[in-house]
N, C-alpha and C. Protein backbone atom coordinates (compact mmCIF):
# COMPACT_ATOMS: atom_id res chain seq x y z
N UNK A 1 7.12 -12.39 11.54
CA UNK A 1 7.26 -13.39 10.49
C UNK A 1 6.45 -12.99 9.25
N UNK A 2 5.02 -12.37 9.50
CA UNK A 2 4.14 -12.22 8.77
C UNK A 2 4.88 -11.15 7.51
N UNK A 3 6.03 -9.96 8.42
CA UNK A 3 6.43 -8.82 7.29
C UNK A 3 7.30 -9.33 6.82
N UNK A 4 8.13 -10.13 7.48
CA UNK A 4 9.34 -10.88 7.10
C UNK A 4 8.73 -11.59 5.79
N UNK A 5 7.93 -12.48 5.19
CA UNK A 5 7.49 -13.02 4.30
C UNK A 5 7.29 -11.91 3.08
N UNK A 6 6.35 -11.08 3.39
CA UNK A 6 5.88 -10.15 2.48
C UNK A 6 7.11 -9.15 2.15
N UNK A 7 8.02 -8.77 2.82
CA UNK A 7 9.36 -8.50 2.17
C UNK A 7 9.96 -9.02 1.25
N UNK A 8 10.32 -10.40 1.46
CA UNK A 8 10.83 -11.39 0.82
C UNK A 8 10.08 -11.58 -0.75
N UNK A 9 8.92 -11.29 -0.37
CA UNK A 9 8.15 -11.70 -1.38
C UNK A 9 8.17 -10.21 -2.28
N UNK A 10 8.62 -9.54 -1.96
CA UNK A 10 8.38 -8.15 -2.86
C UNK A 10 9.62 -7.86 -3.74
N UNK A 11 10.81 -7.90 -2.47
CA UNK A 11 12.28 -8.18 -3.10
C UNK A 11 12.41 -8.96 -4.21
N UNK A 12 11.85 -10.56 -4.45
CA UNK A 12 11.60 -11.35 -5.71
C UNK A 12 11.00 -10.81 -6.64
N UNK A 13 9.53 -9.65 -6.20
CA UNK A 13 9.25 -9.18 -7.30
C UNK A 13 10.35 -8.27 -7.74
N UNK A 14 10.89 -7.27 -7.30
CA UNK A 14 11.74 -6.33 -8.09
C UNK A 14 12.33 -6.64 -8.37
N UNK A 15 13.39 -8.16 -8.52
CA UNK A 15 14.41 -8.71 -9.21
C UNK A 15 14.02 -8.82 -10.60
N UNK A 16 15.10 -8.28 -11.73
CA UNK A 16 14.50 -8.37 -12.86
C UNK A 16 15.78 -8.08 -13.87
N UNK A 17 15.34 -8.32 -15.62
CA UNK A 17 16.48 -8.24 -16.18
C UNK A 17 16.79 -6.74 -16.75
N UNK A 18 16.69 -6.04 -15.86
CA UNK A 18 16.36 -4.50 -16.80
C UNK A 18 14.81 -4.11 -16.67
N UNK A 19 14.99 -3.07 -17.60
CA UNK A 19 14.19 -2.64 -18.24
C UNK A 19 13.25 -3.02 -19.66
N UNK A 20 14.19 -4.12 -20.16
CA UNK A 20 14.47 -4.05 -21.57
C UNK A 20 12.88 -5.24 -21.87
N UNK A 21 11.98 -4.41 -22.98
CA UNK A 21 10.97 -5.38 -23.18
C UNK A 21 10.99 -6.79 -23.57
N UNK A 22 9.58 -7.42 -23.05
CA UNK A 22 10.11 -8.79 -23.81
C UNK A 22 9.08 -8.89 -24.65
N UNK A 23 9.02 -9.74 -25.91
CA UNK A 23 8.54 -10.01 -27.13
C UNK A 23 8.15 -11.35 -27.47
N UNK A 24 6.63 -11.37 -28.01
CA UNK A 24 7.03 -13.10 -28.12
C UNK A 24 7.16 -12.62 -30.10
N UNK A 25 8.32 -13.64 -30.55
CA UNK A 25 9.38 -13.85 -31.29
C UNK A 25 8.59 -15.13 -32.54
N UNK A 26 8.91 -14.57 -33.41
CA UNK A 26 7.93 -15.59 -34.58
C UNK A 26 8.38 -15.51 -36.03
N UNK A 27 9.09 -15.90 -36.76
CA UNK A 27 9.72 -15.20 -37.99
C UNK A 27 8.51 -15.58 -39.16
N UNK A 28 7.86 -16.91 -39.43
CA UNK A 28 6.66 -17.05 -40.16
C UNK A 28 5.81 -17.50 -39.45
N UNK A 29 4.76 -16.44 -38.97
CA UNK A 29 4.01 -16.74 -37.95
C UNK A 29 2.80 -17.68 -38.75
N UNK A 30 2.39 -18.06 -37.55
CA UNK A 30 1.15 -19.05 -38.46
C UNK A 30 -0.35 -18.44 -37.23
N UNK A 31 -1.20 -18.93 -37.01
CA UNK A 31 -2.76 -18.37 -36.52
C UNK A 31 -2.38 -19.23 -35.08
N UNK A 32 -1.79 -19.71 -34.81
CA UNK A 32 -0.62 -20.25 -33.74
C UNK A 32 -0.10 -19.56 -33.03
N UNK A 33 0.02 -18.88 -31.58
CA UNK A 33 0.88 -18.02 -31.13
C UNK A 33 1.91 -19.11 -30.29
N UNK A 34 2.70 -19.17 -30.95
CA UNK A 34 4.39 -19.95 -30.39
C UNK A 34 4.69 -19.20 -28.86
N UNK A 35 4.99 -19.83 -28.14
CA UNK A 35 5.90 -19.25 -27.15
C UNK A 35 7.01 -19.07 -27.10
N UNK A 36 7.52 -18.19 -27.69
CA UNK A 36 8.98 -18.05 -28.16
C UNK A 36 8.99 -16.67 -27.34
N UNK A 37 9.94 -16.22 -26.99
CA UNK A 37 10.51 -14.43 -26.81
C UNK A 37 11.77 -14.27 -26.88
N UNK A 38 11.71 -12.96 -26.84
CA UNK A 38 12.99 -12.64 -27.22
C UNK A 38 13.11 -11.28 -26.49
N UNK A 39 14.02 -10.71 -25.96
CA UNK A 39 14.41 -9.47 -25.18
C UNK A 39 14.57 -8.49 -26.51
N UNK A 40 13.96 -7.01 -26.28
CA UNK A 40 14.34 -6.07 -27.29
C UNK A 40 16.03 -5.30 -27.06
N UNK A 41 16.34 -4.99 -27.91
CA UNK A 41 17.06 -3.39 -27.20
C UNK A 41 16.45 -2.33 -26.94
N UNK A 42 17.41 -1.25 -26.87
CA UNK A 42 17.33 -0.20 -26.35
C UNK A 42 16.59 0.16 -27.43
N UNK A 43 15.43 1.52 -27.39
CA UNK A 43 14.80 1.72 -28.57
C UNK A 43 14.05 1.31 -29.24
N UNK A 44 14.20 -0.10 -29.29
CA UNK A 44 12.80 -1.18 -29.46
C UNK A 44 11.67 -1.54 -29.12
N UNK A 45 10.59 -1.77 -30.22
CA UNK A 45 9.06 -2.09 -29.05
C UNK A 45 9.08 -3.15 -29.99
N UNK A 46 7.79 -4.17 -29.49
CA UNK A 46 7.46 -5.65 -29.60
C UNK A 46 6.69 -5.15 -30.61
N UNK A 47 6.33 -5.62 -31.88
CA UNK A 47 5.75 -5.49 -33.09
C UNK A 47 5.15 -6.51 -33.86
N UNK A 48 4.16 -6.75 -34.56
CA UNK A 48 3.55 -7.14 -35.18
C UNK A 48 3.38 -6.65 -36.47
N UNK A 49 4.38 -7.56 -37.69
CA UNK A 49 3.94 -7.45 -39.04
C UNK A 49 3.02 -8.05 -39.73
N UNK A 50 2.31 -7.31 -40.35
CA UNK A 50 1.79 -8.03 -41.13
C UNK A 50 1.48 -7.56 -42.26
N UNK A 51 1.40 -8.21 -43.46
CA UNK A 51 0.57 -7.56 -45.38
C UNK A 51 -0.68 -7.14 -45.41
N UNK A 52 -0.90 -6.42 -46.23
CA UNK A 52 -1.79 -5.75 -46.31
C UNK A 52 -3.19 -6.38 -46.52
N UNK A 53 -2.68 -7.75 -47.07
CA UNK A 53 -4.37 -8.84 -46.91
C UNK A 53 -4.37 -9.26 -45.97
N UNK A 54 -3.55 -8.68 -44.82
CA UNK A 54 -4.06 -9.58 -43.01
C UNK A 54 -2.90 -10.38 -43.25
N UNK A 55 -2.42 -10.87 -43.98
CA UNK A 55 -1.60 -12.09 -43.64
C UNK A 55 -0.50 -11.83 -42.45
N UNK A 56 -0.26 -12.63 -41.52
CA UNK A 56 0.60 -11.92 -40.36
C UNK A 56 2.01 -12.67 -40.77
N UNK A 57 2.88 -11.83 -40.70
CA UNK A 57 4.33 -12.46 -41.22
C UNK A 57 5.00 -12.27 -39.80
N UNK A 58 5.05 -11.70 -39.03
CA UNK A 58 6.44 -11.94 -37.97
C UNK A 58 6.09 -11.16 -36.76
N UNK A 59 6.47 -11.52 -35.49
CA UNK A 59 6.47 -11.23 -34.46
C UNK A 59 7.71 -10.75 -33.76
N UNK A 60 8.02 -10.05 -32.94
CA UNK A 60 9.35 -9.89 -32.43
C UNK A 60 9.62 -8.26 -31.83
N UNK A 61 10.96 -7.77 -32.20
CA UNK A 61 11.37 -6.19 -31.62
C UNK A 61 11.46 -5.51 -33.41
N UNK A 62 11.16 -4.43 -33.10
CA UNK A 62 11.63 -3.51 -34.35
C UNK A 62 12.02 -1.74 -33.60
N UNK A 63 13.26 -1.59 -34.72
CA UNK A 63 13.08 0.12 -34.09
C UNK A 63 12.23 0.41 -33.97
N UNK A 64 12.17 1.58 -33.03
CA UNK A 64 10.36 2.60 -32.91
C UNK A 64 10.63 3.76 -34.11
N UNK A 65 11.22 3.57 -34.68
CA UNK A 65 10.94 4.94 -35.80
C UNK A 65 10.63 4.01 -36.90
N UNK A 66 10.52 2.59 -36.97
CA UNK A 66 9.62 1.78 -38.16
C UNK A 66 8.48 1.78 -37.76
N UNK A 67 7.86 1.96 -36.31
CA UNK A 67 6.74 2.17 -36.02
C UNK A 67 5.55 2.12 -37.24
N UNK A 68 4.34 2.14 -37.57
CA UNK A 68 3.26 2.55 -38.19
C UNK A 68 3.71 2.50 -39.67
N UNK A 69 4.50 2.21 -39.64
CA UNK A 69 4.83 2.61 -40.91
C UNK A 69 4.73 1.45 -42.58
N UNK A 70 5.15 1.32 -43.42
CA UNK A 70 4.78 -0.01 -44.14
C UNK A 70 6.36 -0.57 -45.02
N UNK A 71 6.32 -1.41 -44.97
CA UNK A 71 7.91 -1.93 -45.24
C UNK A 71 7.90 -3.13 -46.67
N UNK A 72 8.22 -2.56 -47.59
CA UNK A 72 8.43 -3.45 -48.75
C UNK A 72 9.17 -4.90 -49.16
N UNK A 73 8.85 -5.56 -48.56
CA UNK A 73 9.67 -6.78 -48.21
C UNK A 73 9.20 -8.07 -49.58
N UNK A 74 10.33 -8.84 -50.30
CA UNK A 74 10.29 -9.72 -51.14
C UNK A 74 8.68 -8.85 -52.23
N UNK A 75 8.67 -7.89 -52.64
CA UNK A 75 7.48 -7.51 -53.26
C UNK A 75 6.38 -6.94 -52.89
N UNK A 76 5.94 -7.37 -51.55
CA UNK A 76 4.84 -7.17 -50.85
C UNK A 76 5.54 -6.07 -49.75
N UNK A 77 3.99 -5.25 -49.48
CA UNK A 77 3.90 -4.23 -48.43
C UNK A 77 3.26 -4.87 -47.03
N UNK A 78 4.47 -5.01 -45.92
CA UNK A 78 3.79 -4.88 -44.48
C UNK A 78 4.03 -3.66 -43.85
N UNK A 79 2.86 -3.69 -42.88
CA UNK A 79 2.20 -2.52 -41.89
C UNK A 79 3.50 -3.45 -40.99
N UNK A 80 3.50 -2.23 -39.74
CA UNK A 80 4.27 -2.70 -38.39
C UNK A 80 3.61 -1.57 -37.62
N UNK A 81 2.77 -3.00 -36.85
CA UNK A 81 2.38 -2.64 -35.51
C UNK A 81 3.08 -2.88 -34.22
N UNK A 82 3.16 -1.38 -33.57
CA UNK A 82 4.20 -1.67 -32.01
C UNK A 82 3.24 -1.34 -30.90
N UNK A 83 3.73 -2.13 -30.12
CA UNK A 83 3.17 -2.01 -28.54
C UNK A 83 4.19 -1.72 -27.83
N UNK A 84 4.18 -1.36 -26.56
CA UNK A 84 5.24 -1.11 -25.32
C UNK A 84 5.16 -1.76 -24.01
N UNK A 85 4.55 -2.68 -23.88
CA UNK A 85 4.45 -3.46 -22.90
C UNK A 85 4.61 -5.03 -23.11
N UNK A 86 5.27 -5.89 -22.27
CA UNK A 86 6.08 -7.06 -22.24
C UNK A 86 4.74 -7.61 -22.84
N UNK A 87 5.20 -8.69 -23.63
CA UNK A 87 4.36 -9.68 -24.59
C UNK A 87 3.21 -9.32 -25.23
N UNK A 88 3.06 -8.11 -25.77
CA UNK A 88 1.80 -7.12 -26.05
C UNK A 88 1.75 -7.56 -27.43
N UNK A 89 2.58 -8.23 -28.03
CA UNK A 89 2.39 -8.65 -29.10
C UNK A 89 1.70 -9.55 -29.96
N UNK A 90 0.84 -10.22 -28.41
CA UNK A 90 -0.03 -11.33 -29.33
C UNK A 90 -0.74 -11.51 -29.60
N UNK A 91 -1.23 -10.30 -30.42
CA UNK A 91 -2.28 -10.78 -31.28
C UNK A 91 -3.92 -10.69 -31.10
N UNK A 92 -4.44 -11.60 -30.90
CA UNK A 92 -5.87 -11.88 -30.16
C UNK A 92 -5.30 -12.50 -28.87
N UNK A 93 -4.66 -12.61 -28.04
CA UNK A 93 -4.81 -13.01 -26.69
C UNK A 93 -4.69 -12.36 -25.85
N UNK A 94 -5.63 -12.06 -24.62
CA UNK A 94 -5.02 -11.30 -23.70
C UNK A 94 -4.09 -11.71 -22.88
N UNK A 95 -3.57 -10.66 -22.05
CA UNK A 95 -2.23 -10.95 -21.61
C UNK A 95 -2.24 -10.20 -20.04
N UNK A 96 -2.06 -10.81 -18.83
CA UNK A 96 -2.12 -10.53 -17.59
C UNK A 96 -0.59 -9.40 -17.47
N UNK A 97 -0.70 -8.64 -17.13
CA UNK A 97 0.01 -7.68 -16.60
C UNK A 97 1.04 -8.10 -15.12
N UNK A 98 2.52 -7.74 -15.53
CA UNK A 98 3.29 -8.34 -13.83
C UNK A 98 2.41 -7.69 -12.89
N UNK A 99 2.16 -6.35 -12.95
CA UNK A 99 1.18 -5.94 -11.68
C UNK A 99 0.29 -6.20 -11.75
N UNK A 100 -0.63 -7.01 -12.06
CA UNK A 100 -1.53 -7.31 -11.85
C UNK A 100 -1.25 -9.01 -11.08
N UNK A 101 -0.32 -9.83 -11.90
CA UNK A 101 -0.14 -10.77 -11.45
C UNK A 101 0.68 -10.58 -9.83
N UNK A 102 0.89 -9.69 -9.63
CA UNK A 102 1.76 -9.35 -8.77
C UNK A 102 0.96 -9.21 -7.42
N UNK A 103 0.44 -8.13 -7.56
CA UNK A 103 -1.24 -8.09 -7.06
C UNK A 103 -1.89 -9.16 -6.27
N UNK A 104 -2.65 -9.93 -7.35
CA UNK A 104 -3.53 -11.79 -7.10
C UNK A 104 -1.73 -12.01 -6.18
N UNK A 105 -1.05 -12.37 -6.44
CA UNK A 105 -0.09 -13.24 -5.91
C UNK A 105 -0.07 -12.44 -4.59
N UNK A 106 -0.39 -11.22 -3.89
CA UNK A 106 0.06 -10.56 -3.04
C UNK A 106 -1.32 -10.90 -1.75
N UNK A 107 -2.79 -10.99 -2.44
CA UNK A 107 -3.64 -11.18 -2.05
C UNK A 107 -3.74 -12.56 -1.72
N UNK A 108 -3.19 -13.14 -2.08
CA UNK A 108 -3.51 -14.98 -1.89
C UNK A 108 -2.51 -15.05 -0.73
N UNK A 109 -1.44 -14.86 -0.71
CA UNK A 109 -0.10 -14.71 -0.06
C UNK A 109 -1.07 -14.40 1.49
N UNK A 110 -1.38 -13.11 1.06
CA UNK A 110 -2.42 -13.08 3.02
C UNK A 110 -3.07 -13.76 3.61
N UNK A 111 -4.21 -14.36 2.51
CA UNK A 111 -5.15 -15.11 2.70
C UNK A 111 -3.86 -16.65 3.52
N UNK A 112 -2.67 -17.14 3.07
CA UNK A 112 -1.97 -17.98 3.99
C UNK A 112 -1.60 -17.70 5.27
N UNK A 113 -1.26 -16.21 5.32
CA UNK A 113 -0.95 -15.92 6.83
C UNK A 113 -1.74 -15.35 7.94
């Protein structure tokens, strides 16, 4: 019963939508991190714009060849910062990792049986 569970429980972990990153999603961000996301495509990492006085304008997917780079938008110059890992985008918060959460959930799981 005991492997029977921990199977079950592993199978749920590998169910998933892809590969494809997820992003949390913000078009005028405010000092607020929204819980919004959004799935990237193919080619896409989770990014963080922002102007060159700090001001943070948008959250979400951008190609990786806009990467680092600075983008002239309504007058003003934003930077775009990319990450590659699901919700890496936010900012000042840290952010628990599926394996890691995966992990704690695997260890507690024993501690029941």
């Amino acid at each position: 019963m005991k492997t029977f569970i921990i199977a079950a429980f592993l199978a749920i972990l590998g169910i998933s939508s892809g590969d494809r990153l997820q992003c949390y999603h913000c078009d005028v961000c405010t000092t607020e991190l929204q819980n919004k996301t959004t799935v990237c495509s193919d080619k896409q990492m989770c990014v963080i714009s922002k102007a060159k006085d700090g001001e943070m304008v948008k959250r979400g997917c951008l190609d990786s060849n806009k990467c680092k780079t600075y983008e002239t938008i309504a007058q003003a110059s934003y930077y775009h910062h990319c990450c590659e890992k699901d919700l890496c985008n936010s900012g000042h918060l840290a952010q628990l990792s599926l394996l890691g959460c995966a992990i704690v959930a695997g260890l507690w799981l024993q501690t029941l049986l």
